[in-house]
C-alpha atoms as a PDB file:
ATOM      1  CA  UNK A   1       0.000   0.000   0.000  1.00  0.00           C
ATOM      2  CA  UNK A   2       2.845   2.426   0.708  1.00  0.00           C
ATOM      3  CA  UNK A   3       4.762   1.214  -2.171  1.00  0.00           C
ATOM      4  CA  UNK A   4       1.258   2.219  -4.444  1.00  0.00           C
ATOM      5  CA  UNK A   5       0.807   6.092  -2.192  1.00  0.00           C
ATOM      6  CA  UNK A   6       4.531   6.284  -3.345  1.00  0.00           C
ATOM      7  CA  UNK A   7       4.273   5.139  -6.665  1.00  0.00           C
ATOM      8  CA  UNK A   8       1.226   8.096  -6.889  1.00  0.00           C
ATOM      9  CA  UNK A   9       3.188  10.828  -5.282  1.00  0.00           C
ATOM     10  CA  UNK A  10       6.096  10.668  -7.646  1.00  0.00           C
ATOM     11  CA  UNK A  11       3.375  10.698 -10.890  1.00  0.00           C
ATOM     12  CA  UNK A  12       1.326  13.473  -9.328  1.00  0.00           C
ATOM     13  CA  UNK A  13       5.006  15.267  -8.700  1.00  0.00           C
ATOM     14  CA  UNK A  14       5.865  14.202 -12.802  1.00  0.00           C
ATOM     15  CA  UNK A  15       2.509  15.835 -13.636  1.00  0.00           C
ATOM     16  CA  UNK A  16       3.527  19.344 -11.572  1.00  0.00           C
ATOM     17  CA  UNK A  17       6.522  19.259 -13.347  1.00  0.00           C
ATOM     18  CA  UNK A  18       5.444  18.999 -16.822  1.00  0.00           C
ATOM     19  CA  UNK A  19       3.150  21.660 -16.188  1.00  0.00           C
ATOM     20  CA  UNK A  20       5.234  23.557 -14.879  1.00  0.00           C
ATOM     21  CA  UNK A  21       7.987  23.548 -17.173  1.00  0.00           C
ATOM     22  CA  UNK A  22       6.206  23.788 -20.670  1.00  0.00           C
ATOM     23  CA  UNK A  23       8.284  23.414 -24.042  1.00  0.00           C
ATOM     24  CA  UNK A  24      11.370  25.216 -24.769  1.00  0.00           C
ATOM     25  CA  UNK A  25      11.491  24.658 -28.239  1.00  0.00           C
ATOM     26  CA  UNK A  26       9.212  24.786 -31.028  1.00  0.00           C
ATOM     27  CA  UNK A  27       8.046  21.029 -31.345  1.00  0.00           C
ATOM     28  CA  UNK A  28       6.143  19.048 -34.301  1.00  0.00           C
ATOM     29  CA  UNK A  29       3.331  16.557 -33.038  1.00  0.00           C
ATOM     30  CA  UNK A  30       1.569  15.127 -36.312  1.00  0.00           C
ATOM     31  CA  UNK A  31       2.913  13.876 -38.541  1.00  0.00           C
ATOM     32  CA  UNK A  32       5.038  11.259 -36.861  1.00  0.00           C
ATOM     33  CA  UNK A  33       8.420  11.576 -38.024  1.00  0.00           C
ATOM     34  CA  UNK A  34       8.939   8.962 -41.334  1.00  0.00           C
ATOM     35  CA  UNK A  35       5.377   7.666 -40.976  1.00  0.00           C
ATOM     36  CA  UNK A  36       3.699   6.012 -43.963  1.00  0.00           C
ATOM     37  CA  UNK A  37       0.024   8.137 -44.135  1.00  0.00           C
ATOM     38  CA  UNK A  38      -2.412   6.148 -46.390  1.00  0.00           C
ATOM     39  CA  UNK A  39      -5.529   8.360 -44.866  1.00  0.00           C
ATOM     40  CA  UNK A  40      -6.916  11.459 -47.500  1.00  0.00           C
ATOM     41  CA  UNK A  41      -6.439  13.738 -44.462  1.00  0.00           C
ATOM     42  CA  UNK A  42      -3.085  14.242 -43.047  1.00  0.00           C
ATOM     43  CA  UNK A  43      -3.122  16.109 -39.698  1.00  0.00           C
ATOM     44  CA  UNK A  44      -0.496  18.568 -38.604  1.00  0.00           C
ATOM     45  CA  UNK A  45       0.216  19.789 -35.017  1.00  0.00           C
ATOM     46  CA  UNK A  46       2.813  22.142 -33.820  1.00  0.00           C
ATOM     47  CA  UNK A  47       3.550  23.412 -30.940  1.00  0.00           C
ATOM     48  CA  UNK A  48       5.754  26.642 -30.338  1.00  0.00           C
ATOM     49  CA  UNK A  49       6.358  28.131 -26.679  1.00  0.00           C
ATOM     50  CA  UNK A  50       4.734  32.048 -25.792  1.00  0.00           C
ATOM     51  CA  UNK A  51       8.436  32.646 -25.443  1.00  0.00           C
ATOM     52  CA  UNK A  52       8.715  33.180 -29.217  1.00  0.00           C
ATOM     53  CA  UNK A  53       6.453  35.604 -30.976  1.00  0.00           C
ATOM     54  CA  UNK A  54       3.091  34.166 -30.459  1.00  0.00           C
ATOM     55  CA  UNK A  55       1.621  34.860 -34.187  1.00  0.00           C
ATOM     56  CA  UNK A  56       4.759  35.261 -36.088  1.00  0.00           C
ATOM     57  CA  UNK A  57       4.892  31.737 -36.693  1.00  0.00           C
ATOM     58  CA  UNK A  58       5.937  30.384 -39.973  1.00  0.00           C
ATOM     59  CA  UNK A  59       4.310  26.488 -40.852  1.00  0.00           C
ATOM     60  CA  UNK A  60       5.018  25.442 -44.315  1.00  0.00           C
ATOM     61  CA  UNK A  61       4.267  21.901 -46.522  1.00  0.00           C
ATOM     62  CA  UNK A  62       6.762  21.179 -49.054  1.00  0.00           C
ATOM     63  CA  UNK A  63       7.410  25.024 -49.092  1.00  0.00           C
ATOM     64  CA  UNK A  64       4.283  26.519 -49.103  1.00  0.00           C
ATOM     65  CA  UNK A  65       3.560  28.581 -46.032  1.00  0.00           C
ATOM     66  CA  UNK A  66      -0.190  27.685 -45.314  1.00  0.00           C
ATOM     67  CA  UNK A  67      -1.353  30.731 -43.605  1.00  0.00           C
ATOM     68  CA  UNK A  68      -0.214  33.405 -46.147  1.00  0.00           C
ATOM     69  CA  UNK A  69      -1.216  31.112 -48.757  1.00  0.00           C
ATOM     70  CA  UNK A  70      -5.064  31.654 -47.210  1.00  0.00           C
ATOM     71  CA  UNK A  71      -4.428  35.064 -46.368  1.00  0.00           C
ATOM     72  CA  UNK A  72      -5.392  34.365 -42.347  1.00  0.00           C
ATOM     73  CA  UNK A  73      -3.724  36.206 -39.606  1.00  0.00           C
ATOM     74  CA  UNK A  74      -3.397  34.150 -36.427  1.00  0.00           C
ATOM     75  CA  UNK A  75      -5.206  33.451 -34.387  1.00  0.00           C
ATOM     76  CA  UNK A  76      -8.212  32.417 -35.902  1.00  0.00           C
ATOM     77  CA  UNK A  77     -10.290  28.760 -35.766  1.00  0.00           C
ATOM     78  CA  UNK A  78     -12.021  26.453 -37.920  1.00  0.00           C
ATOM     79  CA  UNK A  79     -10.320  28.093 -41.371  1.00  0.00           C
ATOM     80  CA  UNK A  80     -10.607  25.763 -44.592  1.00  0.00           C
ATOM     81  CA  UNK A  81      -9.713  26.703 -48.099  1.00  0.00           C
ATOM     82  CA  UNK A  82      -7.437  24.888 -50.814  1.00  0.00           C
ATOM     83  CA  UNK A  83      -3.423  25.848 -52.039  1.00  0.00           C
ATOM     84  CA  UNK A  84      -1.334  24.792 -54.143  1.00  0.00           C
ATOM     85  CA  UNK A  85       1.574  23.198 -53.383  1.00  0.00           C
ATOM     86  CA  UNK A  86       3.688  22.211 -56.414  1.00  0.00           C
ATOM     87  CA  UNK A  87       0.964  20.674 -59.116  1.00  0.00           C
ATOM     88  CA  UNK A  88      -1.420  19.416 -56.882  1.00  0.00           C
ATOM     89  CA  UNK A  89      -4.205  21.631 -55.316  1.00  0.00           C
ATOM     90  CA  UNK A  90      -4.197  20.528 -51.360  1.00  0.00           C
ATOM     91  CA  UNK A  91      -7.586  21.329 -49.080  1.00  0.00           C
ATOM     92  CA  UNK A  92      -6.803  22.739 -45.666  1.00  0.00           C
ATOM     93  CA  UNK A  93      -9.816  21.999 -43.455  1.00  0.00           C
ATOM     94  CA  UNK A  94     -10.336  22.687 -39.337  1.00  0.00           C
ATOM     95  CA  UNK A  95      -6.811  25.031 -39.586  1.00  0.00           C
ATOM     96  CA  UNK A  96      -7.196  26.779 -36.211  1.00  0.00           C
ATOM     97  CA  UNK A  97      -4.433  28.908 -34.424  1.00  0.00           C
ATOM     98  CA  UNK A  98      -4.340  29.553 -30.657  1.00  0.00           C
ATOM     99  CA  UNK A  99      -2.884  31.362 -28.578  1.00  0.00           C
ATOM    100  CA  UNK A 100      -3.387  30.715 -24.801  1.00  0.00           C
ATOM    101  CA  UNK A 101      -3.183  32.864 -22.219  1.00  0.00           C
ATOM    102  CA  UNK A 102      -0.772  30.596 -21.069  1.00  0.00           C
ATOM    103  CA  UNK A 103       1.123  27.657 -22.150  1.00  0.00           C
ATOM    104  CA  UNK A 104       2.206  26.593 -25.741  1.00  0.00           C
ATOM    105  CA  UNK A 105       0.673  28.087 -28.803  1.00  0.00           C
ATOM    106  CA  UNK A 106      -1.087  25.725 -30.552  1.00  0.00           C
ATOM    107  CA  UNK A 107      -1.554  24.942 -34.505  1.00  0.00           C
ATOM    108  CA  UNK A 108      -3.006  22.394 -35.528  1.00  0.00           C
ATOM    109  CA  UNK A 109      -5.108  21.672 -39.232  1.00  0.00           C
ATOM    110  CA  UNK A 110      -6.025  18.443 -41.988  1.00  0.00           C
ATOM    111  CA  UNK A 111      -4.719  18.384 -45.533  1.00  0.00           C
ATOM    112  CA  UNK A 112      -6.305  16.110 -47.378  1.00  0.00           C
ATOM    113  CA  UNK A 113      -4.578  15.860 -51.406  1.00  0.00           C
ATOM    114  CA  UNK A 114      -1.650  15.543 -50.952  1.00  0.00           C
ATOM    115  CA  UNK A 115      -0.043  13.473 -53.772  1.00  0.00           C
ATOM    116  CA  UNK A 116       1.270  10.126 -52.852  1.00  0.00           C
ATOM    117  CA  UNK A 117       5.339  10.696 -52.085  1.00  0.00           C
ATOM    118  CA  UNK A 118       7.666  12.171 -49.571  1.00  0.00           C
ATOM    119  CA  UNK A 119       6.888  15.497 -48.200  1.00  0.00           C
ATOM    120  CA  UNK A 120       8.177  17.853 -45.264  1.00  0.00           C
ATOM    121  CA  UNK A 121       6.427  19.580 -42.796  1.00  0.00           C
ATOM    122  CA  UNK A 122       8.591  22.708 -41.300  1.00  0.00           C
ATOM    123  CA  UNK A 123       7.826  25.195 -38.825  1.00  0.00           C
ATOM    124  CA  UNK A 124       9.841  28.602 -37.945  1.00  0.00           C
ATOM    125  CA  UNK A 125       9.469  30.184 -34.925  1.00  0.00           C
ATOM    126  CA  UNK A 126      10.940  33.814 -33.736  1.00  0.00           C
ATOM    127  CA  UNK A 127      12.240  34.387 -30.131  1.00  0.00           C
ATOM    128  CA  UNK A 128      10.046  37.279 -28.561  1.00  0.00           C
ATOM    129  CA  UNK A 129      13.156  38.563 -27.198  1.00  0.00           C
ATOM    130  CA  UNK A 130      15.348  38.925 -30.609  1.00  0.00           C
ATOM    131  CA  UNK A 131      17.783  36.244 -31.607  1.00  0.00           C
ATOM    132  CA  UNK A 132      18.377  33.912 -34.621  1.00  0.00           C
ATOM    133  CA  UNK A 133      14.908  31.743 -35.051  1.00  0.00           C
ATOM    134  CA  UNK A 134      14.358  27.876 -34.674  1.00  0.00           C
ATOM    135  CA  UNK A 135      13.347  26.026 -37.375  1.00  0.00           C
ATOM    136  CA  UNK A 136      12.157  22.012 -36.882  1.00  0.00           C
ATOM    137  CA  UNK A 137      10.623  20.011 -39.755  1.00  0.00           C
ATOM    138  CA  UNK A 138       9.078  16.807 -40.136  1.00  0.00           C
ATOM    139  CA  UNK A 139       9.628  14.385 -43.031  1.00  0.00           C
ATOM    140  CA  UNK A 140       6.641  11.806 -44.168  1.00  0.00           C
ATOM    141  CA  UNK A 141       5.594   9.983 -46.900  1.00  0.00           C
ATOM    142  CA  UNK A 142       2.080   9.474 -48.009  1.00  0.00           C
ATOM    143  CA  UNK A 143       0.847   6.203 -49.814  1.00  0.00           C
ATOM    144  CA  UNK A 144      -1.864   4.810 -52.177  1.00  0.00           C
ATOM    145  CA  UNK A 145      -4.239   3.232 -49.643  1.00  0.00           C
ATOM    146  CA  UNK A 146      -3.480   0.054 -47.734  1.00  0.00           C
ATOM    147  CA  UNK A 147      -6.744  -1.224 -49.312  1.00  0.00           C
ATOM    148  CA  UNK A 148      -5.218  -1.109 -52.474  1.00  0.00           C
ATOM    149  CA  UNK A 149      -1.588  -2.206 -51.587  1.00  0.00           C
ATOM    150  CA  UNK A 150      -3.256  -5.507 -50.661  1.00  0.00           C
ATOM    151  CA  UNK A 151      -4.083  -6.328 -54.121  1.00  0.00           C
ATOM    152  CA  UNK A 152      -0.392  -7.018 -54.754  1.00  0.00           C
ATOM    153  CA  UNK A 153       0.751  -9.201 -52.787  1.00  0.00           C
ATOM    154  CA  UNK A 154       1.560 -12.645 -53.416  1.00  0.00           C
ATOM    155  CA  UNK A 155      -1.927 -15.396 -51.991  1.00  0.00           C
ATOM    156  CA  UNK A 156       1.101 -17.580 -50.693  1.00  0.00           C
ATOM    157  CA  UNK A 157       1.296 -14.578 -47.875  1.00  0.00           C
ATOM    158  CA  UNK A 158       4.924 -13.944 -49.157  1.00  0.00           C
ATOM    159  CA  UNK A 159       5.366 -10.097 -47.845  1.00  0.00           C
ATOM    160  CA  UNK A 160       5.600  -7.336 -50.448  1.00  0.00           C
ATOM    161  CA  UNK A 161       8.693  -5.331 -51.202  1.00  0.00           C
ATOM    162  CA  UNK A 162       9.578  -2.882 -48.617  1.00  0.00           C
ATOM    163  CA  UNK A 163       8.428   0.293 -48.417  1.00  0.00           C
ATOM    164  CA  UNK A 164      10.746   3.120 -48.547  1.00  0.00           C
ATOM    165  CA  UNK A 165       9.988   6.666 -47.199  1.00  0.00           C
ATOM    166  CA  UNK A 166      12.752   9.311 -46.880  1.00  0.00           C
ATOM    167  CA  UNK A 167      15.486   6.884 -47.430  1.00  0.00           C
ATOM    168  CA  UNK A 168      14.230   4.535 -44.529  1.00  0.00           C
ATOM    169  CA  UNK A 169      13.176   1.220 -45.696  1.00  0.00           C
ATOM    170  CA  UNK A 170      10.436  -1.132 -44.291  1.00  0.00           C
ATOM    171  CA  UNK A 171       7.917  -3.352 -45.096  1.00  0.00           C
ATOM    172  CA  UNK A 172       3.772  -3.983 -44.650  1.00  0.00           C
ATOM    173  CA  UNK A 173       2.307  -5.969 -42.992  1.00  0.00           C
ATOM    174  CA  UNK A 174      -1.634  -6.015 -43.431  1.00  0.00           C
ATOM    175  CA  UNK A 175      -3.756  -8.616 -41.114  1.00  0.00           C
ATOM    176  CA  UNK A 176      -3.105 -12.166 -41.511  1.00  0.00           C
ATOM    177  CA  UNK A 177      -0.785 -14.222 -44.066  1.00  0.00           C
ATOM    178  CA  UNK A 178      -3.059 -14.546 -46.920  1.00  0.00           C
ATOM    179  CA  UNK A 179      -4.336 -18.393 -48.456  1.00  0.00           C
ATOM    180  CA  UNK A 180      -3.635 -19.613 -51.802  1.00  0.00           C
ATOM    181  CA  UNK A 181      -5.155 -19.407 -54.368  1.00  0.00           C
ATOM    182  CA  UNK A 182      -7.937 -16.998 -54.286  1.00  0.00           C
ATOM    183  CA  UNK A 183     -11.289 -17.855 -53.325  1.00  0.00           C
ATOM    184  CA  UNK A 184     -14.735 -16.784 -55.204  1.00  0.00           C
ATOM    185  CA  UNK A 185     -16.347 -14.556 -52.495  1.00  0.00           C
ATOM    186  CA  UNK A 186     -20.147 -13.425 -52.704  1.00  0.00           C
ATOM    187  CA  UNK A 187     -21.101  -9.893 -51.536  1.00  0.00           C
ATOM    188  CA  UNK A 188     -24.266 -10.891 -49.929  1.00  0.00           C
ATOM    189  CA  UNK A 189     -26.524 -10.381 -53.267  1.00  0.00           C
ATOM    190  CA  UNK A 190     -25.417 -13.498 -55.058  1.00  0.00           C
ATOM    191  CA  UNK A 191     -22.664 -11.289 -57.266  1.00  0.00           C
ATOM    192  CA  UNK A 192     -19.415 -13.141 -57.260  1.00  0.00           C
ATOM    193  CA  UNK A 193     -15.576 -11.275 -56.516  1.00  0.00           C
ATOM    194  CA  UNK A 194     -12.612 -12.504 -55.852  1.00  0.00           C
ATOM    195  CA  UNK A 195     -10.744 -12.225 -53.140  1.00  0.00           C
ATOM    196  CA  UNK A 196      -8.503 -13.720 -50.366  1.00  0.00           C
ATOM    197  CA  UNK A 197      -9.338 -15.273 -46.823  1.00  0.00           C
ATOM    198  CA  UNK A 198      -6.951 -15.025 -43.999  1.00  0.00           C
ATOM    199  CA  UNK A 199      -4.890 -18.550 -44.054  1.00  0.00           C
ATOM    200  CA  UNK A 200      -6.346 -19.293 -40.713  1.00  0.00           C
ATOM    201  CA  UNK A 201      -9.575 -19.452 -41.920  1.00  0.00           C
ATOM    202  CA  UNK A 202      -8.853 -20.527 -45.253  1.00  0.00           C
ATOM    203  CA  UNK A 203      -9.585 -24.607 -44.590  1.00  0.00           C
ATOM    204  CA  UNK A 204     -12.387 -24.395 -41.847  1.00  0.00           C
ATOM    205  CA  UNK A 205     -15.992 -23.382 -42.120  1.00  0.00           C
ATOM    206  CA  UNK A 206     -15.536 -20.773 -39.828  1.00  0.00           C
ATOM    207  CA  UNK A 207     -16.049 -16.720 -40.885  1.00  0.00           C
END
């Protein structure tokens, strides 16, 4: 029982802490760094301390600063509208910017078009005080959706050929191996498709 009060006292003192001592630095929470995005929305969220100049902010994809590109001047909530960033035109939807009374300023929005292949997230931030300012980015790579990526790989479950994003290299794994060789499947009016069925399910006359 004392080892569980403990245990609480040093997490509630953790908590203090963390509030207490908010961000430094200007800090990039969506995208995750070198993710693999296959949703139509990608969400952004940065961060950046009221130490730097709250609405001076600069928050650019592939280049593009977003918030000239709309003409907005922060803060502001709920903005949408549609830029261009290289050939493709991107929609900007639930692009809010605020600034707290206290604590971090906050910017957070969904692009959704975004053409599938690497891009960079960077934001710039200007010390309130003077100085050089801090720049952080965030590389990601968006993909043709899973859904469609499953089409091409081999029934005999044999994984696909990795996936590279930003020079780092992995590979997909979606659900269970897959059986061999595909099965007719009905979709419930009679209408045959084809398809696969998990390999431990493939044999047995359950779902």
């Amino acid at each position: 029982m004392a080892s569980r009060a403990r245990r609480s006292g040093l997490w509630l003192a953790a908590a203090l802490v963390a509030t207490a001592c908010p961000p430094q630095t200007v800090t990039i929470h969506l995208p995750r760094a070198n993710a693999l995005v296959d949703d139509p929305g990608v969400a952004i969220d940065v961060k950046v301390p009221q130490s730097f100049a709250p609405a001076a902010t600069i928050v650019q994809m592939d280049g593009v600063d977003l918030v000239a590109a709309l003409g907005l001047a922060p803060p502001f909530a709920n903005a949408s509208g549609s830029v261009a960033i290289g050939a493709d035109t991107v929609a900007i939807t639930g692009f809010t910017w605020t600034i707290p009374p206290s604590g971090p300023v906050a910017i957070t929005a969904t692009l959704t078009g975004l053409p599938p292949t690497g891009h960079t997230l960077e934001a710039q931030a200007f010390p309130a005080a003077g100085g050089a300012a801090v720049t952080k980015s965030r590389t990601f790579t968006v993909v043709e959706p899973m859904t469609l990526a499953a089409h091409v790989i081999a029934s005999s479950g044999t994984p696909g050929p990795p996936l590279v994003s930003m020079n780092h290299a992995g590979n997909a794994t979606l659900g269970e191996s897959l059986a061999g060789p595909p099965v007719a499947l009905t979709n419930g009016a009679g209408q045959l498709r084809a398809g696969y069925v998990p390999a431990a399910h493939g044999r047995g006359g359950g779902p």
